[in-house]
C-alpha atoms as a PDB file:
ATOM      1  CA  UNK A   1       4.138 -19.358 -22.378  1.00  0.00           C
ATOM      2  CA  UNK A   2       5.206 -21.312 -19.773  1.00  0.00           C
ATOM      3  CA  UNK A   3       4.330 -22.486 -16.337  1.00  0.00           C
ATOM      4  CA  UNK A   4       7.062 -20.389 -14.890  1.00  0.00           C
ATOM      5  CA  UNK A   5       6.387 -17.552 -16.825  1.00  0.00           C
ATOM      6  CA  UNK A   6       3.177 -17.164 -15.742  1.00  0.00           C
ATOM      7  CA  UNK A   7       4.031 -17.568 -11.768  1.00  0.00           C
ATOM      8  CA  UNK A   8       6.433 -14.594 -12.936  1.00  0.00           C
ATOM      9  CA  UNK A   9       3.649 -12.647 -14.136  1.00  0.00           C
ATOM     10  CA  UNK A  10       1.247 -13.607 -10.988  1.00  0.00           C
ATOM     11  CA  UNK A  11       3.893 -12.916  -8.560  1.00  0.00           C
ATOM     12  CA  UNK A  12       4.777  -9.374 -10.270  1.00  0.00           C
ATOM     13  CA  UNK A  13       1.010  -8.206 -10.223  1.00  0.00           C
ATOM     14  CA  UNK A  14       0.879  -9.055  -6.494  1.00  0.00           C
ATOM     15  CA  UNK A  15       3.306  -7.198  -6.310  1.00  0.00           C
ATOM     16  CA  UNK A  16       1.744  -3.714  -7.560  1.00  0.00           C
ATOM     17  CA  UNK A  17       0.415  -3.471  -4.411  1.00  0.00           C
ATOM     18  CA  UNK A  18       2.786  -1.577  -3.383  1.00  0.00           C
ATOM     19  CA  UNK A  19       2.588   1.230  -6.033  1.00  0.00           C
ATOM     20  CA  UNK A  20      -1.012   1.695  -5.281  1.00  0.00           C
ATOM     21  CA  UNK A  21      -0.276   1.974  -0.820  1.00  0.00           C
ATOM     22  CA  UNK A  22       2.160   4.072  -2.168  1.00  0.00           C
ATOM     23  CA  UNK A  23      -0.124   6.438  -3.974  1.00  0.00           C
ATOM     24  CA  UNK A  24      -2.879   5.926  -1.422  1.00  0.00           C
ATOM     25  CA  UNK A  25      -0.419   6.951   1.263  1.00  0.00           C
ATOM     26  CA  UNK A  26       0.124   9.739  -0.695  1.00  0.00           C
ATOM     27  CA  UNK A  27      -2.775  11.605  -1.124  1.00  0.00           C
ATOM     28  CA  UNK A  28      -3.729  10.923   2.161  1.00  0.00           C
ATOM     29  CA  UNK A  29      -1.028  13.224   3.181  1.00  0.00           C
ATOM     30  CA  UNK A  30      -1.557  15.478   0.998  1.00  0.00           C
ATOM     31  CA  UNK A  31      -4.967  15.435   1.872  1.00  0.00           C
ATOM     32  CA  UNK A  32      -4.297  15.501   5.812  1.00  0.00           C
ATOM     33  CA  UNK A  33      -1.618  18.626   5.280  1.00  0.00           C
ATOM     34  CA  UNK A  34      -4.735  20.736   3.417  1.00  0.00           C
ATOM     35  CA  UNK A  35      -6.653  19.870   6.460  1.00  0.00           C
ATOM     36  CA  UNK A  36      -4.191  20.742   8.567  1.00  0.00           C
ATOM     37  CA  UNK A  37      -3.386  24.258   6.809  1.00  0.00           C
ATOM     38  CA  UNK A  38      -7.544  24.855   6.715  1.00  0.00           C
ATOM     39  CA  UNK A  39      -7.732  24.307  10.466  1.00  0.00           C
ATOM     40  CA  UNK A  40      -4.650  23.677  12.483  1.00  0.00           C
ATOM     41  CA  UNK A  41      -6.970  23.262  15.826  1.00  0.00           C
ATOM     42  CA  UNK A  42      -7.942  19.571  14.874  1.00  0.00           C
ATOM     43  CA  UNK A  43      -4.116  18.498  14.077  1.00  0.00           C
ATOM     44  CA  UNK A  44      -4.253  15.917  17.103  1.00  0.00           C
ATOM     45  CA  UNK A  45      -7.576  14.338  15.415  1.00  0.00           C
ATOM     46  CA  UNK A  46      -5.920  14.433  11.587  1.00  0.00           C
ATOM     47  CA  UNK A  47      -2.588  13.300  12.816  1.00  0.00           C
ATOM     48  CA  UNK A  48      -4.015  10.074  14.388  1.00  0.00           C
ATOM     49  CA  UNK A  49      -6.421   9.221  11.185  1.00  0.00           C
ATOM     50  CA  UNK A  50      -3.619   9.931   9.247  1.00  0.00           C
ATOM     51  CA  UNK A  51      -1.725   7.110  10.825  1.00  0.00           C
ATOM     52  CA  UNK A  52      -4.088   4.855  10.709  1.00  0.00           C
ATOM     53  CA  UNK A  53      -4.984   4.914   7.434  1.00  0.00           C
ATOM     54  CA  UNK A  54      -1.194   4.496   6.406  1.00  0.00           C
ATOM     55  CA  UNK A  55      -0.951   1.790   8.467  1.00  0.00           C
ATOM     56  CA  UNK A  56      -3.302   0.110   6.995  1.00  0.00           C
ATOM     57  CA  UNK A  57      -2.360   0.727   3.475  1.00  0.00           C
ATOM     58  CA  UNK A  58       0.949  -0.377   4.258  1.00  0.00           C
ATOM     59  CA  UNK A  59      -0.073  -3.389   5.478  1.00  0.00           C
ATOM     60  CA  UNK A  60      -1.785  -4.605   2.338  1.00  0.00           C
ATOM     61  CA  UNK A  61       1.003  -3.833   0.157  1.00  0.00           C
ATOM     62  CA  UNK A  62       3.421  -6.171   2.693  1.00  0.00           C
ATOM     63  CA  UNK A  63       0.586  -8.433   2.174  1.00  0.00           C
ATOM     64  CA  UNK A  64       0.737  -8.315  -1.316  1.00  0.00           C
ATOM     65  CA  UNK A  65       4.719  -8.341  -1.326  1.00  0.00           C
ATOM     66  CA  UNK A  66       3.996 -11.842   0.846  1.00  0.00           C
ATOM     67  CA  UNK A  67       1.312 -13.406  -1.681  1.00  0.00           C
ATOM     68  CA  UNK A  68       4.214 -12.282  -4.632  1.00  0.00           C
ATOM     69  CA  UNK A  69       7.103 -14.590  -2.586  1.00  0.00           C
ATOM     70  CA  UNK A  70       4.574 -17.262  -1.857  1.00  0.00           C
ATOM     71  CA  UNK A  71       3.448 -17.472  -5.436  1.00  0.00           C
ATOM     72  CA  UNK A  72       7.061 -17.572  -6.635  1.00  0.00           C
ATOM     73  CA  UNK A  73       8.269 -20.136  -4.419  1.00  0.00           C
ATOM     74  CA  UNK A  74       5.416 -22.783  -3.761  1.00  0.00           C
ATOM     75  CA  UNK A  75       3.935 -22.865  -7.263  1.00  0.00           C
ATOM     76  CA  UNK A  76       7.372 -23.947  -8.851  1.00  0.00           C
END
């Protein structure tokens, strides 16, 4: 295999990072909406752990998504 072919294979396994924030994101949902049905008092409390944990989860698949371009385009 060759050099290239292998920063092709780097670069798309960085790049799963975004199937598993995706996931993550949702079953935390999920998750949050059970919580929500079981007691609707604490939806203030659930709705801002909720967002935080997205936001987190979406940040390390963007950071992923940035490793996959980096890879691809500096280790030419």
């Amino acid at each position: 295999m060759t050099n290239l072919g292998l920063i092709a294979i780097g670069a798309g396994i960085a790049a799963l990072t975004g199937a598993g924030a995706g996931l993550g994101i949702g079953i935390a949902t999920s998750r949050a909406t059970d919580a929500i049905a079981r007691q609707p008092e604490a939806v203030g409390n659930i709705n801002k752990t909720l967002l935080l944990g997205c936001a987190l989860a979406e940040a390390t698949a963007i950071y992923g998504f940035v490793i996959a371009i980096l890879v691809m385009f500096f280790l030419k």
